[in-house]
Protein backbone atom coordinates (compact mmCIF):
# COMPACT_ATOMS: atom_id res chain seq x y z
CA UNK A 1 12.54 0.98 -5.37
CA UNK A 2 9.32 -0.60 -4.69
CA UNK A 3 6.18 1.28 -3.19
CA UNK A 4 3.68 0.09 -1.39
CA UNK A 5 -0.08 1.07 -1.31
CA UNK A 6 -3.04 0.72 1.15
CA UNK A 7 -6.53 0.11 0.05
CA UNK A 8 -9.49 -0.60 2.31
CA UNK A 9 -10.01 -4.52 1.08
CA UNK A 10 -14.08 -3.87 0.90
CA UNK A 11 -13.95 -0.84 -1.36
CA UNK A 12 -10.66 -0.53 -2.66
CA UNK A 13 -10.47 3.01 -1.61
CA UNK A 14 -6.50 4.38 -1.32
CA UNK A 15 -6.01 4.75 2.29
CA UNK A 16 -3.48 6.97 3.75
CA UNK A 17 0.09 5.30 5.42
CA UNK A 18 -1.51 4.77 8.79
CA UNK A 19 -3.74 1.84 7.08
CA UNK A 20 -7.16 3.64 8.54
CA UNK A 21 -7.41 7.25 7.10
CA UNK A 22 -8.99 7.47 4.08
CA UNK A 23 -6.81 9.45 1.67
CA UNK A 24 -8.80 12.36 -0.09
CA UNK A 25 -6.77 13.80 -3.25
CA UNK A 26 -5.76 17.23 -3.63
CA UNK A 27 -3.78 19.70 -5.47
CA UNK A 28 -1.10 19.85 -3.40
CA UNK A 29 -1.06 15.60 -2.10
CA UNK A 30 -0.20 12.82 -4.17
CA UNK A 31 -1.20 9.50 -3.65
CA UNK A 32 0.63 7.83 -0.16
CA UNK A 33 2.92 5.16 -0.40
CA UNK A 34 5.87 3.53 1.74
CA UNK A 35 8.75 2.81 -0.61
CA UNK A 36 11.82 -0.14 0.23
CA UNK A 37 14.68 -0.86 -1.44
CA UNK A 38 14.02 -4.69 -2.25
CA UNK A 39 11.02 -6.32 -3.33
CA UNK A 40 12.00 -8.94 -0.02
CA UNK A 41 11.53 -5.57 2.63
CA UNK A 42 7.76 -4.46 0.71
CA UNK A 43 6.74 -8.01 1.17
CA UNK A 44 7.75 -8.59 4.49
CA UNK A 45 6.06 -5.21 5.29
CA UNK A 46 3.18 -5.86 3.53
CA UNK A 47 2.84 -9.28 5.51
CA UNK A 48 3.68 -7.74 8.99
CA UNK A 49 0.89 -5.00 8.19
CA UNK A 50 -2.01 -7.52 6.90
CA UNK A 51 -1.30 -9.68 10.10
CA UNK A 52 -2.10 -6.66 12.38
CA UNK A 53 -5.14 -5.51 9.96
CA UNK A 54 -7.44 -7.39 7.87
CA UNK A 55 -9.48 -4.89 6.37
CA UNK A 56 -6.25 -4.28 4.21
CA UNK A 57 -5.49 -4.93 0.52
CA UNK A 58 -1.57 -3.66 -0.30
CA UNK A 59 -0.21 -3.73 -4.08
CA UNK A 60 3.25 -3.45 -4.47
CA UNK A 61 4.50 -0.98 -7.33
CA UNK A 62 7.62 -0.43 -9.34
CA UNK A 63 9.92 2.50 -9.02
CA UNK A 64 7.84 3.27 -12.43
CA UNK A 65 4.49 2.40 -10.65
CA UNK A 66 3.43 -0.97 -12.82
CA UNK A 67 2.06 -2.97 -11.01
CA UNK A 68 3.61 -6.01 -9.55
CA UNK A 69 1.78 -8.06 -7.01
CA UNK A 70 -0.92 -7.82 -4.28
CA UNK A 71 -1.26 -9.11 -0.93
CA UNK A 72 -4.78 -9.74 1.31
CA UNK A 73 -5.92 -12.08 3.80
């Protein structure tokens, strides 16, 4: 599995799926992330996603959450 996560590219703030919402951390929410089977499907995703917003920075994760690459225009 490989998860991706939205930050806002100025602040690096963890945004919430939609790519807008800034995600506020609870006791009850964990951080938001898509997850895909292939590293091929997050990057393709990631690229779709950054095309359609470029206040975006997306890291892709492991299914052990190290960190593996990140995408922004």
């Amino acid at each position: 599995m490989y998860n991706l996560v939205f930050c806002e590219k100025a602040t690096g703030i963890i945004l919430e799926i939609d790519g807008k919402t800034r995600f506020l951390k609870s006791e009850t929410n964990s951080r938001p992330f898509l997850s895909f089977e292939n590293i091929q499907e997050a990057e393709s995703k990631a690229n779709d996603l950054l095309i359609k917003n470029d206040n975006l920075e997306i890291s892709i994760y492991d299914s052990n959450w190290n960190f593996i690459k990140r995408f922004s225009n």
